[in-house]
C-alpha atoms as a PDB file:
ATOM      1  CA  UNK A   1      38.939  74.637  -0.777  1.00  0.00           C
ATOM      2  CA  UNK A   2      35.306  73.687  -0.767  1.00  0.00           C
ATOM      3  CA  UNK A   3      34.660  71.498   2.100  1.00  0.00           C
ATOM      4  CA  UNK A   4      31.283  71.667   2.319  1.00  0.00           C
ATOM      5  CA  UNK A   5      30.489  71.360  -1.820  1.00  0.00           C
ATOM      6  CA  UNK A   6      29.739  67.605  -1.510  1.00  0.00           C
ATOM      7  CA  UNK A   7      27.835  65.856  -4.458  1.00  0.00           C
ATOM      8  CA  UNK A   8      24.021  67.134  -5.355  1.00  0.00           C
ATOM      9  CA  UNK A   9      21.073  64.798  -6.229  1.00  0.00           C
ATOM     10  CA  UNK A  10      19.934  65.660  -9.142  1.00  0.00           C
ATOM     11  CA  UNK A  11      16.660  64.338  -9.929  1.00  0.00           C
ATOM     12  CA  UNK A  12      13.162  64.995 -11.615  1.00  0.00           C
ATOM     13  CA  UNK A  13       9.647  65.375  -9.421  1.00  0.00           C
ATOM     14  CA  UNK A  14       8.389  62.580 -11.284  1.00  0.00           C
ATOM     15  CA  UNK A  15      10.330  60.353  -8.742  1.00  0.00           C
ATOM     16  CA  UNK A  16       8.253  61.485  -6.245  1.00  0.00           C
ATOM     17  CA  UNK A  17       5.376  59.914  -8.005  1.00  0.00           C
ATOM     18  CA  UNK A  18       1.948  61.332  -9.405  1.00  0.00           C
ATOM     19  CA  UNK A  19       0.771  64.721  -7.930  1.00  0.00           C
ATOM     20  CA  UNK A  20      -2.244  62.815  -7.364  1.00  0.00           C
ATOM     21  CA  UNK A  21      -2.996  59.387  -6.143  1.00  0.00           C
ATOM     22  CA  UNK A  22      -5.349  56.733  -4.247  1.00  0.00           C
ATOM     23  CA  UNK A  23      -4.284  54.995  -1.041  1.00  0.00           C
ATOM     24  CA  UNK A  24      -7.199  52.066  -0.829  1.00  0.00           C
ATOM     25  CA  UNK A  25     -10.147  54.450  -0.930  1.00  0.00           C
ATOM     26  CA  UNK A  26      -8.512  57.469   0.283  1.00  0.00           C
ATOM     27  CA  UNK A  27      -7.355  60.306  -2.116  1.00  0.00           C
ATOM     28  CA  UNK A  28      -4.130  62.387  -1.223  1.00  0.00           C
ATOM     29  CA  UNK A  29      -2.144  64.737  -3.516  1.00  0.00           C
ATOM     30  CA  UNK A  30       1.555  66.017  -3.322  1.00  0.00           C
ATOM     31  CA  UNK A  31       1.255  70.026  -3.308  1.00  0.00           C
ATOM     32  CA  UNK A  32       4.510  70.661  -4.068  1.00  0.00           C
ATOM     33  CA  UNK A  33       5.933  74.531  -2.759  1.00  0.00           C
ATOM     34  CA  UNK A  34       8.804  76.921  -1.660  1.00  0.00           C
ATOM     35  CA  UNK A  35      10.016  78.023   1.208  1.00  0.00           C
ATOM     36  CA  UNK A  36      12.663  80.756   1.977  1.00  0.00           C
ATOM     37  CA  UNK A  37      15.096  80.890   4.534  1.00  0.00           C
ATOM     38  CA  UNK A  38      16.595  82.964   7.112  1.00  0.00           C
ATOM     39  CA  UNK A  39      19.485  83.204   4.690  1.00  0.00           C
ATOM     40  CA  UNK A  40      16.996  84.100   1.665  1.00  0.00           C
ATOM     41  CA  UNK A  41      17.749  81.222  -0.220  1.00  0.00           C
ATOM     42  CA  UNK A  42      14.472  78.869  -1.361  1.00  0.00           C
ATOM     43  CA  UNK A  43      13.870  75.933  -0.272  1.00  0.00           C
ATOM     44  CA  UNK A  44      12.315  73.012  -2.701  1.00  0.00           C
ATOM     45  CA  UNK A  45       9.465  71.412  -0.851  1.00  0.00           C
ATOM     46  CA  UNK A  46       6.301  68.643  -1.309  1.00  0.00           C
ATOM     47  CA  UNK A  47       3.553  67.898   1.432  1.00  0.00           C
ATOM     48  CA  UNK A  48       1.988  64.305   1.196  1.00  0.00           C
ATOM     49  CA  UNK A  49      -1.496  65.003   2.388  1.00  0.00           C
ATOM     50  CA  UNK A  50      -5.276  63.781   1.949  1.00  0.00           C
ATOM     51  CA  UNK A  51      -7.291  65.360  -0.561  1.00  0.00           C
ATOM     52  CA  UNK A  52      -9.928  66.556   2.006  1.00  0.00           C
ATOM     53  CA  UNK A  53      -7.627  68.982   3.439  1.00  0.00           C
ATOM     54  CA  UNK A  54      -8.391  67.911   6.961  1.00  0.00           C
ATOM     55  CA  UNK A  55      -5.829  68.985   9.735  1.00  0.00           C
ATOM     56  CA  UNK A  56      -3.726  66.084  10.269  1.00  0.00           C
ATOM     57  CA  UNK A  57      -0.616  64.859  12.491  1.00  0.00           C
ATOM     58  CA  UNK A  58       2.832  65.632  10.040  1.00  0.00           C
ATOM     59  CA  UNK A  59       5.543  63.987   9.700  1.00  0.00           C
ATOM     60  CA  UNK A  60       9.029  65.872   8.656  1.00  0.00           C
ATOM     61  CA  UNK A  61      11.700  64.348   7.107  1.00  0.00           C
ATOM     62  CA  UNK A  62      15.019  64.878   6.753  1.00  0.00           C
ATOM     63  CA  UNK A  63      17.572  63.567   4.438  1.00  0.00           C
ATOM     64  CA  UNK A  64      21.098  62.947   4.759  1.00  0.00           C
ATOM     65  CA  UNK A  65      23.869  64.382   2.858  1.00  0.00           C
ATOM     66  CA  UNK A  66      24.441  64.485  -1.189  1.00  0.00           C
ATOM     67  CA  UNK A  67      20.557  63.377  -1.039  1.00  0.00           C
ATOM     68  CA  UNK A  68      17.277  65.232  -1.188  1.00  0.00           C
ATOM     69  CA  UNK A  69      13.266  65.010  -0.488  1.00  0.00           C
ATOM     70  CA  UNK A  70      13.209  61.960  -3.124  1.00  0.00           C
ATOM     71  CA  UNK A  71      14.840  59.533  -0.009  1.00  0.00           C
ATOM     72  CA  UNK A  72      11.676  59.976   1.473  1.00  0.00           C
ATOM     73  CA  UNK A  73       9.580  57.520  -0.349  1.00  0.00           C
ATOM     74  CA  UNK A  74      10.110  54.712   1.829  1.00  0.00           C
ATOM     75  CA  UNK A  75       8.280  56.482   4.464  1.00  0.00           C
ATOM     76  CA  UNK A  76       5.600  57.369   2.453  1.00  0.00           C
ATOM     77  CA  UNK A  77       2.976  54.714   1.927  1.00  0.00           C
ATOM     78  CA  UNK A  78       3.253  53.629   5.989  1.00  0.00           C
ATOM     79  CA  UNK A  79       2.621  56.736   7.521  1.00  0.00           C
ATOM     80  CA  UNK A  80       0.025  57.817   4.765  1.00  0.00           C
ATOM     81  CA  UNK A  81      -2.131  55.078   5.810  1.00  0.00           C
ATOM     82  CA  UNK A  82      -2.574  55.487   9.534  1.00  0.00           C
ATOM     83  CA  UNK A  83      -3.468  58.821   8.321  1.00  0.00           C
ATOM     84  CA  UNK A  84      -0.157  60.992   8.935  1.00  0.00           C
ATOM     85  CA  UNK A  85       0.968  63.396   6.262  1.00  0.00           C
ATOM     86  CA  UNK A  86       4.711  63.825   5.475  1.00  0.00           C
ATOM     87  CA  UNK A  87       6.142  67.178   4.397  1.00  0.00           C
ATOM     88  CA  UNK A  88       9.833  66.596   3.000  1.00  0.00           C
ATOM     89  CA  UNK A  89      11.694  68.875   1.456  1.00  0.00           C
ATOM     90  CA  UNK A  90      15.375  69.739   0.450  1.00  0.00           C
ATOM     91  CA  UNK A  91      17.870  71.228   2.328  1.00  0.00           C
ATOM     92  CA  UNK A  92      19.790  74.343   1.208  1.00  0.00           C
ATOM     93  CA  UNK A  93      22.700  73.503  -0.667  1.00  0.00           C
ATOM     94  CA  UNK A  94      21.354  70.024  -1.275  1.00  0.00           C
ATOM     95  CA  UNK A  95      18.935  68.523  -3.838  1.00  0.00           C
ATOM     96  CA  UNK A  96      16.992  71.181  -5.912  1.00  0.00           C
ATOM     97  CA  UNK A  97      17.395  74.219  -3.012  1.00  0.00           C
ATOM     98  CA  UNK A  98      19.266  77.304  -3.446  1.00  0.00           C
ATOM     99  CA  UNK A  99      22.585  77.118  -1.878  1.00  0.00           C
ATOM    100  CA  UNK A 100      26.275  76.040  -2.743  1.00  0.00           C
ATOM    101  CA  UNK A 101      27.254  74.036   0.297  1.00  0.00           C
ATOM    102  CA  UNK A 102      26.381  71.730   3.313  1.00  0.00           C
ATOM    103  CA  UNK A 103      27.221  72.505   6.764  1.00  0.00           C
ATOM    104  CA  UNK A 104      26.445  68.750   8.415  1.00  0.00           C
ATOM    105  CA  UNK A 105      23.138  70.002  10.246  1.00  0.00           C
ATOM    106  CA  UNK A 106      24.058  73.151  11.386  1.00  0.00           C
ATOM    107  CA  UNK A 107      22.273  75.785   9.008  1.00  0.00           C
ATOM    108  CA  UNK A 108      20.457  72.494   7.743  1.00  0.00           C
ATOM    109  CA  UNK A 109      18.624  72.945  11.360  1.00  0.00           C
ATOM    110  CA  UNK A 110      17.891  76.426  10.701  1.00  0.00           C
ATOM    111  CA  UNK A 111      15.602  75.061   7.679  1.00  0.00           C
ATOM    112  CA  UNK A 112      14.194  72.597   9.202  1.00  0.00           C
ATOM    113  CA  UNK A 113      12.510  75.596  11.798  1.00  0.00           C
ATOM    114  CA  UNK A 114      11.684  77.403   8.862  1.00  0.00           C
ATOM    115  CA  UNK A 115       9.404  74.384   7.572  1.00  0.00           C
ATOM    116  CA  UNK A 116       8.125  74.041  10.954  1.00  0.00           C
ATOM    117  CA  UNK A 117       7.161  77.379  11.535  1.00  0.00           C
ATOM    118  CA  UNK A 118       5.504  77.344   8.014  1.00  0.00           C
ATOM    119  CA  UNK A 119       3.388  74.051   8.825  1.00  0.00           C
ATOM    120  CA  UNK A 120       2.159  75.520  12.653  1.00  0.00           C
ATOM    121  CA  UNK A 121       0.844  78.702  10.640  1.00  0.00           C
ATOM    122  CA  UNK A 122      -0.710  76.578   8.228  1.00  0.00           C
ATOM    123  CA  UNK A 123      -3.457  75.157   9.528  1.00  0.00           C
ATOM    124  CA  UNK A 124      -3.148  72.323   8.155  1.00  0.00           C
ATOM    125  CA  UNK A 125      -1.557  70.111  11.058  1.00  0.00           C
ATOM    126  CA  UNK A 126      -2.263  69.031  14.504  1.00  0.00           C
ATOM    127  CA  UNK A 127       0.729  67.584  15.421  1.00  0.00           C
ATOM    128  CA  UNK A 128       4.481  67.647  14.465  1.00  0.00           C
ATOM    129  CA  UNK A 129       6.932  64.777  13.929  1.00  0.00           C
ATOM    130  CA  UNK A 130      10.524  64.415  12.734  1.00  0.00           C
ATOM    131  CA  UNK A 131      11.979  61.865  10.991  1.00  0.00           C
ATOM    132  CA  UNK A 132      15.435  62.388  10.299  1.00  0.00           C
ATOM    133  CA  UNK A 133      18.591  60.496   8.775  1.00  0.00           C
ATOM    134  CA  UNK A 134      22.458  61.110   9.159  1.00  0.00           C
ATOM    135  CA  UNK A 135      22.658  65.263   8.574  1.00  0.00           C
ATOM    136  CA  UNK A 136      19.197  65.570   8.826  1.00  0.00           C
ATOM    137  CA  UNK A 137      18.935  63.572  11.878  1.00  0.00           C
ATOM    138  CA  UNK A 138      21.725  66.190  13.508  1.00  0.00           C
ATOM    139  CA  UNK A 139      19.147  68.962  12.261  1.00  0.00           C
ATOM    140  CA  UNK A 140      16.112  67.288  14.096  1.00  0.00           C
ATOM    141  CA  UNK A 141      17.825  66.249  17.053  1.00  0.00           C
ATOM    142  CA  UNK A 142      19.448  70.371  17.158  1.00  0.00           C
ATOM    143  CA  UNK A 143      15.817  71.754  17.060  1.00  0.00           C
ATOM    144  CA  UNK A 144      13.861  69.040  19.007  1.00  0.00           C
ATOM    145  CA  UNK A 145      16.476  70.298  21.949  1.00  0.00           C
ATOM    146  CA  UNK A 146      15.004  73.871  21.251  1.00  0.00           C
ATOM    147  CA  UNK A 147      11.407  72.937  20.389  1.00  0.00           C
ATOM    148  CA  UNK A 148       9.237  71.326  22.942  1.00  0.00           C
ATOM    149  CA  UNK A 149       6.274  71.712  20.476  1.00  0.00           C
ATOM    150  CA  UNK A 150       7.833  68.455  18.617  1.00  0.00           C
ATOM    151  CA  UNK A 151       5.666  65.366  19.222  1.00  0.00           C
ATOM    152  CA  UNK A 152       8.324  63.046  18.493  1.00  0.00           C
ATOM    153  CA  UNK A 153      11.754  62.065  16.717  1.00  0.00           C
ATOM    154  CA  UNK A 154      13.443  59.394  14.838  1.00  0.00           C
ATOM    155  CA  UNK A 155      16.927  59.934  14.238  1.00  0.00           C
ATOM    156  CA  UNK A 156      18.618  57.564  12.159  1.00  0.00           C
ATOM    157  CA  UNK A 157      22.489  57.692  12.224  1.00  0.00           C
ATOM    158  CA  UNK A 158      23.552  60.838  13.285  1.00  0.00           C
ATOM    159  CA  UNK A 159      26.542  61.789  15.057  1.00  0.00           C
ATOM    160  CA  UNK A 160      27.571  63.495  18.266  1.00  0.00           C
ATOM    161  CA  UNK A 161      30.311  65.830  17.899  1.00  0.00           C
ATOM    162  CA  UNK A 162      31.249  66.919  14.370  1.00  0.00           C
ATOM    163  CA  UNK A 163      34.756  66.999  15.734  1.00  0.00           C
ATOM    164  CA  UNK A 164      35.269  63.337  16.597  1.00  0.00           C
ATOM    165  CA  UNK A 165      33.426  62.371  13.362  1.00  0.00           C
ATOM    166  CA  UNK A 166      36.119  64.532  11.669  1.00  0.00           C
ATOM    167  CA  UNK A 167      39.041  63.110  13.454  1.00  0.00           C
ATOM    168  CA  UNK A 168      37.141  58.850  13.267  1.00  0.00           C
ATOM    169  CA  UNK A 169      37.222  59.449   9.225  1.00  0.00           C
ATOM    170  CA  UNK A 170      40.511  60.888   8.880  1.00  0.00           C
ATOM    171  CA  UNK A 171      41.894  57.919  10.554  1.00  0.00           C
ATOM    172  CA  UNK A 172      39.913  55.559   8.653  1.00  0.00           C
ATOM    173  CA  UNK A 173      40.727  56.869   5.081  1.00  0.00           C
ATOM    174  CA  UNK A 174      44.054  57.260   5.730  1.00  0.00           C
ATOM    175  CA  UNK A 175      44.104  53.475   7.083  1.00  0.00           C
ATOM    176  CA  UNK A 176      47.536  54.340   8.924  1.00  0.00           C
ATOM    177  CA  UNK A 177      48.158  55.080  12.790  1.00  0.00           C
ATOM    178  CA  UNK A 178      48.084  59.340  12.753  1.00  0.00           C
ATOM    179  CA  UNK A 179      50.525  60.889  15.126  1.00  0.00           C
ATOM    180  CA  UNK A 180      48.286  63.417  17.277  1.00  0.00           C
ATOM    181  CA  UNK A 181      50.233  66.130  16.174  1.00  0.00           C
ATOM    182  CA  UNK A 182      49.201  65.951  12.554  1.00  0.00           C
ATOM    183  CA  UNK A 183      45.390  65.070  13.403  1.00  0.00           C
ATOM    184  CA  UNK A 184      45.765  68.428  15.312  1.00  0.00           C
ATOM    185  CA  UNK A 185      47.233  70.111  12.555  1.00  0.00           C
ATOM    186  CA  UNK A 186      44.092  68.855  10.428  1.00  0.00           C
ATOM    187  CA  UNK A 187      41.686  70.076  12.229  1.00  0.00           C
ATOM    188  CA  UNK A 188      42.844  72.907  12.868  1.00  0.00           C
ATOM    189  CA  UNK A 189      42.257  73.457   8.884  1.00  0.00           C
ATOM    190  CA  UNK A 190      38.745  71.793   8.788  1.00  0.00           C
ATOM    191  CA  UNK A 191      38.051  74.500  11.303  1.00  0.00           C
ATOM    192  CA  UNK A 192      39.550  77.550   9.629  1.00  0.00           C
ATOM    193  CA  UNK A 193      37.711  76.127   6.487  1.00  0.00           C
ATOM    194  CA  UNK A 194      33.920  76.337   8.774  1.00  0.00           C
ATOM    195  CA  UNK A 195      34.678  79.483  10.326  1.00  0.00           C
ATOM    196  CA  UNK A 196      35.354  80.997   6.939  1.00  0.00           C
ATOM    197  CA  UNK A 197      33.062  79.476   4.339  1.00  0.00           C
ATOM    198  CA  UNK A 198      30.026  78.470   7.095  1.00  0.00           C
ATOM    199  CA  UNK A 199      30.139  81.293   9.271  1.00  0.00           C
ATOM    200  CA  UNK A 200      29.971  78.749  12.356  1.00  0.00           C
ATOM    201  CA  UNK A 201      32.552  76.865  14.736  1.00  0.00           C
ATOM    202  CA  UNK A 202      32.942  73.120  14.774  1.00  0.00           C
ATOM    203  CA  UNK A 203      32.316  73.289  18.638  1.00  0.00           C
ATOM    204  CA  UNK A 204      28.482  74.442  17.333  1.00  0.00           C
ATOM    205  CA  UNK A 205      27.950  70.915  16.673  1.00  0.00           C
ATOM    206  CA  UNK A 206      28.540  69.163  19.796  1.00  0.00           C
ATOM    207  CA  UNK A 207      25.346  68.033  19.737  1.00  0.00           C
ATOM    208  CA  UNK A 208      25.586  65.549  23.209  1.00  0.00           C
ATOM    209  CA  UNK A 209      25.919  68.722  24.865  1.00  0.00           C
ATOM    210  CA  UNK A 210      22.470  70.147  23.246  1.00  0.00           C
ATOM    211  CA  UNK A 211      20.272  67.057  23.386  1.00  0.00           C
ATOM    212  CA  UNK A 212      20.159  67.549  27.342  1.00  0.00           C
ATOM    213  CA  UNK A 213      17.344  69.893  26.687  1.00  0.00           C
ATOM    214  CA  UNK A 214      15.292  67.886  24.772  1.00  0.00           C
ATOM    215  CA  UNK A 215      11.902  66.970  26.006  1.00  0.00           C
ATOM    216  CA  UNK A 216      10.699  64.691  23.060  1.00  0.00           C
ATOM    217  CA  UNK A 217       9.866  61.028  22.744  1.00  0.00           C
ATOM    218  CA  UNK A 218      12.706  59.487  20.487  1.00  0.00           C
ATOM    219  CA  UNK A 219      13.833  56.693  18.596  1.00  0.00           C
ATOM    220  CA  UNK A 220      17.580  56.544  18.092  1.00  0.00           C
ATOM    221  CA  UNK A 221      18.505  54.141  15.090  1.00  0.00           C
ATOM    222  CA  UNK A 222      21.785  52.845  13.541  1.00  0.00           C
ATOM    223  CA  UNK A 223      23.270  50.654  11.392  1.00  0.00           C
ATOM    224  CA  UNK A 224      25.879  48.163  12.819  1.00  0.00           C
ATOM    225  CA  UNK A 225      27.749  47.718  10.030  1.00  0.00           C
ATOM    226  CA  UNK A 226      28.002  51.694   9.568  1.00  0.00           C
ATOM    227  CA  UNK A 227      31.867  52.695   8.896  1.00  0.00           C
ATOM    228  CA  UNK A 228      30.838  56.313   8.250  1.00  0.00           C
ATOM    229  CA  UNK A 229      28.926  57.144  12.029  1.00  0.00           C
ATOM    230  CA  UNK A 230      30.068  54.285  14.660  1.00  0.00           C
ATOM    231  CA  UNK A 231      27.486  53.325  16.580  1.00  0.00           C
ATOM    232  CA  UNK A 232      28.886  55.240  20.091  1.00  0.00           C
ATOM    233  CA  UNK A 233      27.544  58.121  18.375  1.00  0.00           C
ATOM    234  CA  UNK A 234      23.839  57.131  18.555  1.00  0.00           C
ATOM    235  CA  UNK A 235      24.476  55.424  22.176  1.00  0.00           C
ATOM    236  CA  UNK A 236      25.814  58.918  23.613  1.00  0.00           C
ATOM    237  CA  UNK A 237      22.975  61.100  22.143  1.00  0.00           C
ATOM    238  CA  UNK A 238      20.754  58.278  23.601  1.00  0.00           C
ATOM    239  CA  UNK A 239      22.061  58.338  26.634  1.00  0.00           C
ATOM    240  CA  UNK A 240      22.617  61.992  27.216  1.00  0.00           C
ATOM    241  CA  UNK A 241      18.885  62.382  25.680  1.00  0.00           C
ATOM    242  CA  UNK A 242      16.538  64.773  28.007  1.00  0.00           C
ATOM    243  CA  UNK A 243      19.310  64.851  30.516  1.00  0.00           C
ATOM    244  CA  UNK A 244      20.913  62.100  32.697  1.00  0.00           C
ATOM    245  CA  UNK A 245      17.713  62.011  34.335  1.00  0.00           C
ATOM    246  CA  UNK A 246      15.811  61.674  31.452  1.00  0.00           C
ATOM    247  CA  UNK A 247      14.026  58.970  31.864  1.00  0.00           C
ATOM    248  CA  UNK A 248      13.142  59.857  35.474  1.00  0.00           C
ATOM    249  CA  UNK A 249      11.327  62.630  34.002  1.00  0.00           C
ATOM    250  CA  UNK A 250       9.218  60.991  31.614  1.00  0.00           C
ATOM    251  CA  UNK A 251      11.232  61.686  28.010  1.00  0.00           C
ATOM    252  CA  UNK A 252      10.666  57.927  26.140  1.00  0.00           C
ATOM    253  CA  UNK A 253      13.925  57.047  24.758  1.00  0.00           C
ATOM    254  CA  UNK A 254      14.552  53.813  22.603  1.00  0.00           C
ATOM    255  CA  UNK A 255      18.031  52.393  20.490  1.00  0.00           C
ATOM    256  CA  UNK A 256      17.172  50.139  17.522  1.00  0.00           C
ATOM    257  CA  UNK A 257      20.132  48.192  15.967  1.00  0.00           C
ATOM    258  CA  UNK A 258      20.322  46.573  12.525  1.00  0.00           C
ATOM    259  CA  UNK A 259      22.159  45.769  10.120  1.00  0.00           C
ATOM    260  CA  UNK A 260      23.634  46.952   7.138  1.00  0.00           C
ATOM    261  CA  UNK A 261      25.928  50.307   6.658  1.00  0.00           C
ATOM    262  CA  UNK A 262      25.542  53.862   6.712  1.00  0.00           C
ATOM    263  CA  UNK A 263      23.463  54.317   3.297  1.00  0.00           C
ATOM    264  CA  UNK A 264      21.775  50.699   3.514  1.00  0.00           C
ATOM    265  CA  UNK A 265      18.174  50.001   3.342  1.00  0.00           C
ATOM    266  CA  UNK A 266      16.515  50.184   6.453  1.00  0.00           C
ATOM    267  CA  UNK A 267      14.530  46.641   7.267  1.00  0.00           C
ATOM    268  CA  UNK A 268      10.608  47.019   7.359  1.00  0.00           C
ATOM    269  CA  UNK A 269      10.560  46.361  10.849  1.00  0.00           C
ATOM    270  CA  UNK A 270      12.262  49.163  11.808  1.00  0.00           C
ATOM    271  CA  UNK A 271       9.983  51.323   9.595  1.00  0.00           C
ATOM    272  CA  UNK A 272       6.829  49.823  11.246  1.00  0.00           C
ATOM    273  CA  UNK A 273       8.188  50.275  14.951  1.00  0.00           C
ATOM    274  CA  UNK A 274       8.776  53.712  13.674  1.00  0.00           C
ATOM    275  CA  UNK A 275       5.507  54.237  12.161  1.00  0.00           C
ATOM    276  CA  UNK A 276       3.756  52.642  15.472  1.00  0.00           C
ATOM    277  CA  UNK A 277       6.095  54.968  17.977  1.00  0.00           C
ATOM    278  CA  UNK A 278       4.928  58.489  15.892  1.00  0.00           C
ATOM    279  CA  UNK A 279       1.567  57.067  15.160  1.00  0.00           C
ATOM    280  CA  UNK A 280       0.919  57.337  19.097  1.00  0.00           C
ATOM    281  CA  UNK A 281       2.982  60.062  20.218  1.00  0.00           C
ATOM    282  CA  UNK A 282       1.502  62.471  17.330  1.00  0.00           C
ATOM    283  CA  UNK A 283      -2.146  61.549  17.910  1.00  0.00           C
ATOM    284  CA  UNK A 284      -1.650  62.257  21.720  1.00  0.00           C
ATOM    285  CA  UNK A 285      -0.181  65.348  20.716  1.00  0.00           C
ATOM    286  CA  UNK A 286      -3.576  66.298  18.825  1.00  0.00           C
ATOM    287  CA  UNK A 287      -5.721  65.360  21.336  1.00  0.00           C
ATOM    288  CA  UNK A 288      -3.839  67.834  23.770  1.00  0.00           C
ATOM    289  CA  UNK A 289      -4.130  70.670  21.449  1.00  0.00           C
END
């Protein structure tokens, strides 16, 4: 079976908007480009960026599963104007990219370097951000634990152990009480299924375990009505953020709450805390460099 072949967006650049455009009085452009990755397959990609060329703080984001680059947009015109550019792109095996299947943020992370890399040997950028939602929150939080270079997160929605998020659904779909045995039995198949299809284990993404490490500022996000990741997700990678300690040793850490479900629209107040929070930690992050 193919686990991992979820549903692709399918979509035209010209949802993106014009390659071209004016901001006020500022000019930017969308240079659209591809990127390959460590598995050869290309990556589909667009950087948001002033006309001028000038080397700016970046913002990354990252979309959630069955989506693409196009979820984006409601980023765009906020972080554009306090003079941020935002480089999204699609993930393998999601949106226009190469690639027949999802792995939940495990190879996704693995792109996400690869379009970091590329942007640090640009020279185009003088700080980097990630924005992140669901899967692609997973991907950001897996390589902001690696990447101490990354001047700050938000991670919208995603979960802590790709086990438990297995075993939460298969209770809620099948809406009856589970005997252990056969949720066992279950996962035991979902795992044969990664192992042999994703060439990874499902005990790769415990992420609560990897998020210790992590030295970025953050903002962890959810939605309260969210039946797809429960909210003790987002409090746990919160929580276990930077270590136990974390906030001892200086790693910023906030929770947002609001409402609305997994795929809802996210309120503008949320998107202009989030703005504010990356706004400051990227321009410190250029003035160190």
């Amino acid at each position: 079976g193919r686990v991992f072949q979820l549903p692709r967006h399918n979509y035209s650049l010209d949802i993106l908007g014009p390659a071209k455009f004016k901001l006020g009085e500022t000019s930017f452009r969308r240079y659209d480009l591809e990127l390959q990755n460590p598995r050869g397959q290309t990556l589909q990609c667009s950087h948001f960026q002033q006309v001028d060329g000038s080397k700016r703080p970046c913002v990354v984001y990252c979309h959630g599963a069955c989506s693409s680059r196009a979820e984006s947009v409601y980023i765009l015109r906020p972080l554009l104007k306090c003079g941020i550019t935002v480089f999204c792109f699609d993930f393998a095996g999601s949106g226009l990219s190469d690639g027949g299947y999802t792995s939940f943020g495990f190879h996704e992370q693995q792109d996400l370097r690869c379009v970091v890399q590329h942007l640090q040997a640009s020279g185009l950028v003088s700080s980097i951000g990630l924005w992140g939602r669901s899967m692609g929150a997973v991907a950001a939080a897996i390589l902001a634990s690696k990447d101490n270079s990354i001047a700050a997160c938000i991670l919208d929605s995603p979960y802590s152990s790709l086990q438990r998020l297995a075993t939460e659904l298969l209770v809620e779909w099948t809406n009856v009480l589970v005997p252990d045995f056969v949720l066992n039995w279950a996962l035991r198949l979902l795992t044969g299924e990664i192992e042999a299809q994703m060439d990874f284990r499902m005990e790769d993404l415990e992420i609560l375990t990897q998020v210790t490490q992590a030295a970025s500022p953050v903002i962890f996000a959810g939605a309260t009505d969210d039946r797809f990741v429960q909210q003790h997700h987002v409090q746990n990678l919160h929580d276990a953020w930077g270590g136990a300690d974390g906030e001892c040793c200086g790693v910023e850490r906030r929770r947002l709450h609001f409402g609305g479900g997994h795929n809802g629209q996210r309120p503008e107040w949320f998107i202009a805390e989030s703005v504010n929070f990356l706004r400051s930690h990227l321009d410190q992050a250029s003035a160190t460099r």
